[in-house]
PDB file of N, CA and C in Angstrom:
ATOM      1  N   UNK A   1      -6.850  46.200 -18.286  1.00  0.00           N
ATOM      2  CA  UNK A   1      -6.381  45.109 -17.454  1.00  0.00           C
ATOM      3  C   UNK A   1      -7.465  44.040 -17.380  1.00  0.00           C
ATOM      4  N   UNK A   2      -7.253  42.596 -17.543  1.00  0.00           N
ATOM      5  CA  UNK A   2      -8.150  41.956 -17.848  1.00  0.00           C
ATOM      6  C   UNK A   2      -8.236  41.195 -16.426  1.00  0.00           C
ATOM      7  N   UNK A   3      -9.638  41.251 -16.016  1.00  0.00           N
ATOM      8  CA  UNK A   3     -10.389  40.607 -14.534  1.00  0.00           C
ATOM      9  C   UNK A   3     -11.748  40.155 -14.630  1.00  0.00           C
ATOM     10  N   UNK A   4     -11.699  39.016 -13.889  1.00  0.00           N
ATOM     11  CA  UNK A   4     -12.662  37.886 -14.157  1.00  0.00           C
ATOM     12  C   UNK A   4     -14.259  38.509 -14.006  1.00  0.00           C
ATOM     13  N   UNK A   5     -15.046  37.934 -14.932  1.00  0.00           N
ATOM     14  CA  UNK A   5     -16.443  38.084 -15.324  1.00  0.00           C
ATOM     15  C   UNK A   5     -16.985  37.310 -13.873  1.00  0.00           C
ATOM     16  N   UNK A   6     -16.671  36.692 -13.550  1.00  0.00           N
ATOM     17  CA  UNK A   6     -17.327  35.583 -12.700  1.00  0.00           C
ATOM     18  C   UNK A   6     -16.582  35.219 -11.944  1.00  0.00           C
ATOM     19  N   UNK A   7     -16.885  34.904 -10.562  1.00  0.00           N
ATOM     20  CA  UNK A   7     -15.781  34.322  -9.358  1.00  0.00           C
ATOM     21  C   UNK A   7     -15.583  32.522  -9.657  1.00  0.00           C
ATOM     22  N   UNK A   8     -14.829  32.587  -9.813  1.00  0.00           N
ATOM     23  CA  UNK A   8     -14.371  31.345  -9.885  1.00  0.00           C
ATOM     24  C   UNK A   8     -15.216  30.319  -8.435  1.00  0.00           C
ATOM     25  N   UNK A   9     -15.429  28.822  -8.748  1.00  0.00           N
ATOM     26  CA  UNK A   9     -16.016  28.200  -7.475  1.00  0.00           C
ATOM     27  C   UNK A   9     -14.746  27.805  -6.750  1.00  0.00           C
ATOM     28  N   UNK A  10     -15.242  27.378  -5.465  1.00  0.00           N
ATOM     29  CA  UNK A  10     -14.217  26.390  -4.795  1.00  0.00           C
ATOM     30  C   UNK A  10     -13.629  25.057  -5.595  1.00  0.00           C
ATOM     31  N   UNK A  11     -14.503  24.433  -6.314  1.00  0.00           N
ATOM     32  CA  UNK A  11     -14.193  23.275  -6.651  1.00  0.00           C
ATOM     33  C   UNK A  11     -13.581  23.439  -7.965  1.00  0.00           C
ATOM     34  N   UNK A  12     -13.657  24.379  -8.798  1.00  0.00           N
ATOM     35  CA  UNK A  12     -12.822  24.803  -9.907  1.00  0.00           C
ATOM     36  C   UNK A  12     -11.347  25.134  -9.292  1.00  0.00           C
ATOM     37  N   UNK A  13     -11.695  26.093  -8.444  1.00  0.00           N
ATOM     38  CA  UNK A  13     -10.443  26.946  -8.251  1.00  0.00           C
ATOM     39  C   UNK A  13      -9.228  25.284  -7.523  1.00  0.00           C
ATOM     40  N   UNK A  14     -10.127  24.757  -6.905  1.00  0.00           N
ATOM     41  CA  UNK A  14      -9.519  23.318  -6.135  1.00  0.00           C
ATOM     42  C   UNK A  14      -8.706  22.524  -7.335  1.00  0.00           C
ATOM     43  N   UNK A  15      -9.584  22.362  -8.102  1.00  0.00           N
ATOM     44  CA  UNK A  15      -9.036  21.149  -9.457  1.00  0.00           C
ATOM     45  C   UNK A  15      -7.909  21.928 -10.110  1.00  0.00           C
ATOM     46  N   UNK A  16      -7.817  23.255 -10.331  1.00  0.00           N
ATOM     47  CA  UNK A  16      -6.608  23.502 -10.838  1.00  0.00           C
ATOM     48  C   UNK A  16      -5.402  23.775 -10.075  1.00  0.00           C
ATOM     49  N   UNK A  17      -5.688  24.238  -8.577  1.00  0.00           N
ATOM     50  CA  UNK A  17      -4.629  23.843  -8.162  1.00  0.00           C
ATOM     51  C   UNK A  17      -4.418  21.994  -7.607  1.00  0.00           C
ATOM     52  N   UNK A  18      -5.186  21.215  -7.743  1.00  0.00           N
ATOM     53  CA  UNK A  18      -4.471  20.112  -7.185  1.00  0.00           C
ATOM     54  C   UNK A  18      -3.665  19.864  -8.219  1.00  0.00           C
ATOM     55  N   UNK A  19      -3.175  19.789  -9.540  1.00  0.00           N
ATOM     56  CA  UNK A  19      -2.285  19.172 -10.460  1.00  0.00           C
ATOM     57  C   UNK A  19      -0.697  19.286  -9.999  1.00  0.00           C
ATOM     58  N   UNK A  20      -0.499  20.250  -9.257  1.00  0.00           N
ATOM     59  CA  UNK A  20       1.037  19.968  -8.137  1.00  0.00           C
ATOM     60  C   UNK A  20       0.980  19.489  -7.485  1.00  0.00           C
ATOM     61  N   UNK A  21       0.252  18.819  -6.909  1.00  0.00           N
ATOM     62  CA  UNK A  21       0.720  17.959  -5.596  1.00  0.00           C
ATOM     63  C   UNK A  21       0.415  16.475  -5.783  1.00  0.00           C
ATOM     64  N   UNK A  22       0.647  16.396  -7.329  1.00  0.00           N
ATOM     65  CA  UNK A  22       1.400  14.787  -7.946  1.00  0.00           C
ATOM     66  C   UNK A  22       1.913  14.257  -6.964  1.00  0.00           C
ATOM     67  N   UNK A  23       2.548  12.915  -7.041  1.00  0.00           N
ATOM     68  CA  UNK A  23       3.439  12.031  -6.563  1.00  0.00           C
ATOM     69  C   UNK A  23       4.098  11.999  -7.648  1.00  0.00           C
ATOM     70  N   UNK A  24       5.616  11.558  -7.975  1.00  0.00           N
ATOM     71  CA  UNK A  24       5.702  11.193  -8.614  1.00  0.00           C
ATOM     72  C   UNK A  24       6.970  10.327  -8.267  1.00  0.00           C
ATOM     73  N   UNK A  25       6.863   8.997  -9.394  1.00  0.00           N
ATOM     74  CA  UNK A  25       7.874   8.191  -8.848  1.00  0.00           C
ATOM     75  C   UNK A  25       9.126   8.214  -9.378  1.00  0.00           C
ATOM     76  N   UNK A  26      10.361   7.548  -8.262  1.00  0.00           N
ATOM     77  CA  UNK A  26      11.476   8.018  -8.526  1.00  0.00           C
ATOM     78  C   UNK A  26      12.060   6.934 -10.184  1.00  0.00           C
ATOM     79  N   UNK A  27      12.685   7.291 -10.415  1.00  0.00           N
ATOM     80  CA  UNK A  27      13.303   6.753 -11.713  1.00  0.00           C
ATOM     81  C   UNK A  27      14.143   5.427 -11.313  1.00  0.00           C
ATOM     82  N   UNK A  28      14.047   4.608 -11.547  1.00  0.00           N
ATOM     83  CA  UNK A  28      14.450   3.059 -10.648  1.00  0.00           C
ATOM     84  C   UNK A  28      15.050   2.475 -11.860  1.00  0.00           C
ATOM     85  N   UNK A  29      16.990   2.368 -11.840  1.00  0.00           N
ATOM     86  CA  UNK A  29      17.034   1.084 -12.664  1.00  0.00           C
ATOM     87  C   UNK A  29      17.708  -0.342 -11.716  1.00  0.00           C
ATOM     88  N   UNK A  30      18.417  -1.115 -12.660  1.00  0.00           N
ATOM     89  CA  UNK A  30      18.754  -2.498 -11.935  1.00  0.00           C
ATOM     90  C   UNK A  30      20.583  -2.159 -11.928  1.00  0.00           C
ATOM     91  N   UNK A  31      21.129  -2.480 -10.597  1.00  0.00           N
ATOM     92  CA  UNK A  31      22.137  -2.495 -10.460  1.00  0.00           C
ATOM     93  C   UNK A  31      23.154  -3.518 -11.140  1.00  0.00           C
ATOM     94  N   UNK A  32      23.717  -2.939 -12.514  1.00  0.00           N
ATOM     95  CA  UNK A  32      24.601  -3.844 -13.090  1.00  0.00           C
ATOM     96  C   UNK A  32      25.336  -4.773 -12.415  1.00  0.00           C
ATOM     97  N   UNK A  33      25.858  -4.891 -11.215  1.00  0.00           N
ATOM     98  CA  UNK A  33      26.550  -6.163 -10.326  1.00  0.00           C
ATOM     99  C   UNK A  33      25.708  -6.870  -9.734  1.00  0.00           C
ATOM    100  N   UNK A  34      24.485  -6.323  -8.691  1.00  0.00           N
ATOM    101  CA  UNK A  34      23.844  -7.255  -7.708  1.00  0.00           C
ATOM    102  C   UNK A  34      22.943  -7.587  -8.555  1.00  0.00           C
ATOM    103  N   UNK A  35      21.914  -6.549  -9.341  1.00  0.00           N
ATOM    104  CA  UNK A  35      20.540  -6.505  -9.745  1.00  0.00           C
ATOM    105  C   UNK A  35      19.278  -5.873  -9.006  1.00  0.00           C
ATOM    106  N   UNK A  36      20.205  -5.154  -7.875  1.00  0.00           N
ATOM    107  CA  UNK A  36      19.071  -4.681  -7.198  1.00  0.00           C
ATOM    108  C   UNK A  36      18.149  -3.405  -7.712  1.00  0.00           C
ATOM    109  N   UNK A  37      17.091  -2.905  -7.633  1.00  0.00           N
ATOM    110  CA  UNK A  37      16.733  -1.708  -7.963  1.00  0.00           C
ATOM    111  C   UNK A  37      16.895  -0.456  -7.233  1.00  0.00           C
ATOM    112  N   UNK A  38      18.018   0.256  -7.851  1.00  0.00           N
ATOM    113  CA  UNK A  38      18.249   1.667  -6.942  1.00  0.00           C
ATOM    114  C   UNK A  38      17.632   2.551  -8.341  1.00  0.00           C
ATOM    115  N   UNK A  39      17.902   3.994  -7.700  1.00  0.00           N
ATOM    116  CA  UNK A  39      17.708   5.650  -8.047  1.00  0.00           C
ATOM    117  C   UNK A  39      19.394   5.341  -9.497  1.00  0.00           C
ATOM    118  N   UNK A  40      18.916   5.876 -10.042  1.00  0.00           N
ATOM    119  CA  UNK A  40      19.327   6.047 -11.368  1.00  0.00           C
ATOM    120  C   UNK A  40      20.702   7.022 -11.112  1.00  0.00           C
ATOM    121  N   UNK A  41      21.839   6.888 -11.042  1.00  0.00           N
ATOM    122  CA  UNK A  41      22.933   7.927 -10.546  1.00  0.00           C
ATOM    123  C   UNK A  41      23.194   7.985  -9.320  1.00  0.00           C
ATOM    124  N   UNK A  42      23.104   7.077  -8.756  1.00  0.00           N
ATOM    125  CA  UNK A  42      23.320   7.063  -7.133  1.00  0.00           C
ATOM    126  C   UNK A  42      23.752   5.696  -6.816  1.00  0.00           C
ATOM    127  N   UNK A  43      24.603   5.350  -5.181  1.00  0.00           N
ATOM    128  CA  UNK A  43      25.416   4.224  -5.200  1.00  0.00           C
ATOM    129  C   UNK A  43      24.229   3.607  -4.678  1.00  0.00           C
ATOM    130  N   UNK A  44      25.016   2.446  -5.479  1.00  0.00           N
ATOM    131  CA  UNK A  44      23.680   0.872  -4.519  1.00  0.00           C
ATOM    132  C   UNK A  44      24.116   0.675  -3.320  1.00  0.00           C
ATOM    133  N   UNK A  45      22.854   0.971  -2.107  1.00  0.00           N
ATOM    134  CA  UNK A  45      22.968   0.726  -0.851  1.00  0.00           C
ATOM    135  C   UNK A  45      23.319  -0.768  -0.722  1.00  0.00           C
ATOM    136  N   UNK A  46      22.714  -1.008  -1.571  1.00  0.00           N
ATOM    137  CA  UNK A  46      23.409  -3.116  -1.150  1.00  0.00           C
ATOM    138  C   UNK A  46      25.044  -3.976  -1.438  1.00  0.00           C
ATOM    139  N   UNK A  47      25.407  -3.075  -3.024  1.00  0.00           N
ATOM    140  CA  UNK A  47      26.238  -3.424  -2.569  1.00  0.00           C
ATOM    141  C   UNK A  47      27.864  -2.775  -2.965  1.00  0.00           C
ATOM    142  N   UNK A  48      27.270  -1.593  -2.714  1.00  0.00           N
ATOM    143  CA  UNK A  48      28.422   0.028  -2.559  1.00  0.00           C
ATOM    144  C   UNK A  48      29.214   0.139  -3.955  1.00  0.00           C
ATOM    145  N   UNK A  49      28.527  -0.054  -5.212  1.00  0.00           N
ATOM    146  CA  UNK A  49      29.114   0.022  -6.642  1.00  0.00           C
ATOM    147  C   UNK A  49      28.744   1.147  -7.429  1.00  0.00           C
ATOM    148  N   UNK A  50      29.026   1.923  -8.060  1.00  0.00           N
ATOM    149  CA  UNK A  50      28.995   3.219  -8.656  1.00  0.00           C
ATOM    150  C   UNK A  50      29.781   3.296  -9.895  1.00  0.00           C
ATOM    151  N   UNK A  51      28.985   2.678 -11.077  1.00  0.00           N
ATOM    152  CA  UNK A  51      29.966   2.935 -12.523  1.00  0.00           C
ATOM    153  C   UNK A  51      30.903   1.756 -12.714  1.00  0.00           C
ATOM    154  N   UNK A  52      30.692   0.825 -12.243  1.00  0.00           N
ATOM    155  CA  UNK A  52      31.523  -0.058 -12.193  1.00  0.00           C
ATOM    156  C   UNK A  52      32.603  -0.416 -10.974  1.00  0.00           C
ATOM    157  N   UNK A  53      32.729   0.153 -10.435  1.00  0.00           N
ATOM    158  CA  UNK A  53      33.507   1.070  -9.282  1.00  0.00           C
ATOM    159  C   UNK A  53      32.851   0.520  -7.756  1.00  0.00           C
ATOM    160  N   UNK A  54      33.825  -0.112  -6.706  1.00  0.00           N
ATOM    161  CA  UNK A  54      33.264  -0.291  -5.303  1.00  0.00           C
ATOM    162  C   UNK A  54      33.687   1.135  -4.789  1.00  0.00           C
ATOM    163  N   UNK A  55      32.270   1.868  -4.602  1.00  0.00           N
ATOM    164  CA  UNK A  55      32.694   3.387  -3.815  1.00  0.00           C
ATOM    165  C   UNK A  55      32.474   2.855  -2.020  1.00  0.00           C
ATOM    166  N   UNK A  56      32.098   2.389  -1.535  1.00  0.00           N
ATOM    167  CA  UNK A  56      31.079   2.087  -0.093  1.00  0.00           C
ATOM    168  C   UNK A  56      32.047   0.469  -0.248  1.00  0.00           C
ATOM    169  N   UNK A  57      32.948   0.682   1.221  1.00  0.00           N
ATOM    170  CA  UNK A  57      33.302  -0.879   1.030  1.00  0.00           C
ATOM    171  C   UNK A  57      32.380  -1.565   1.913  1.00  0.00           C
ATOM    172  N   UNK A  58      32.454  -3.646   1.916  1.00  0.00           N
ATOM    173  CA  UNK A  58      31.603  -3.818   2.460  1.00  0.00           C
ATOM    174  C   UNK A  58      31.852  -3.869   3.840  1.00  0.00           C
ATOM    175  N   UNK A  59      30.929  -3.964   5.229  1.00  0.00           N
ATOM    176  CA  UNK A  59      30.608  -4.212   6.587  1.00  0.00           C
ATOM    177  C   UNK A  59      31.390  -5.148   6.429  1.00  0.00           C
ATOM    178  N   UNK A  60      31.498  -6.496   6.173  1.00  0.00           N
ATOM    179  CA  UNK A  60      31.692  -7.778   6.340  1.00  0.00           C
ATOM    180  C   UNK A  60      33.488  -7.937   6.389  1.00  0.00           C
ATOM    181  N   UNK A  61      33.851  -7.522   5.431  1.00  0.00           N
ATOM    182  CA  UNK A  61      35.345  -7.633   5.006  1.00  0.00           C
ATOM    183  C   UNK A  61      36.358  -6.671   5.744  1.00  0.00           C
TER     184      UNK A  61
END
């Protein structure tokens, strides 16, 4: 069974676990009707369109 020659340091053992706790950013395109930038597969909060499609009607009307 294979076990370590040497104790690992704090600051080793630290650097390999920080590589999960990335950020990472969400995937952003431009909303074919308004142009706004939403999440890639999801309805535009601005102005309720999905695929071509009004899913979210508006407040106003």
């Amino acid at each position: 069974m294979a076990v370590p020659k040497r104790k690992s340091s704090q600051s080793r053992r630290d650097k390999r676990r920080a590589n999960n706790y990335k950020l990472v950013a969400p995937g952003l395109v431009k909303c074919p009707s308004c142009g706004e930038l939403i999440r890639s597969h999801h309805v535009c909060p601005k102005c309720g369109m999905y695929d071509g499609k009004e899913i979210v009607a508006d407040k106003e009307a």
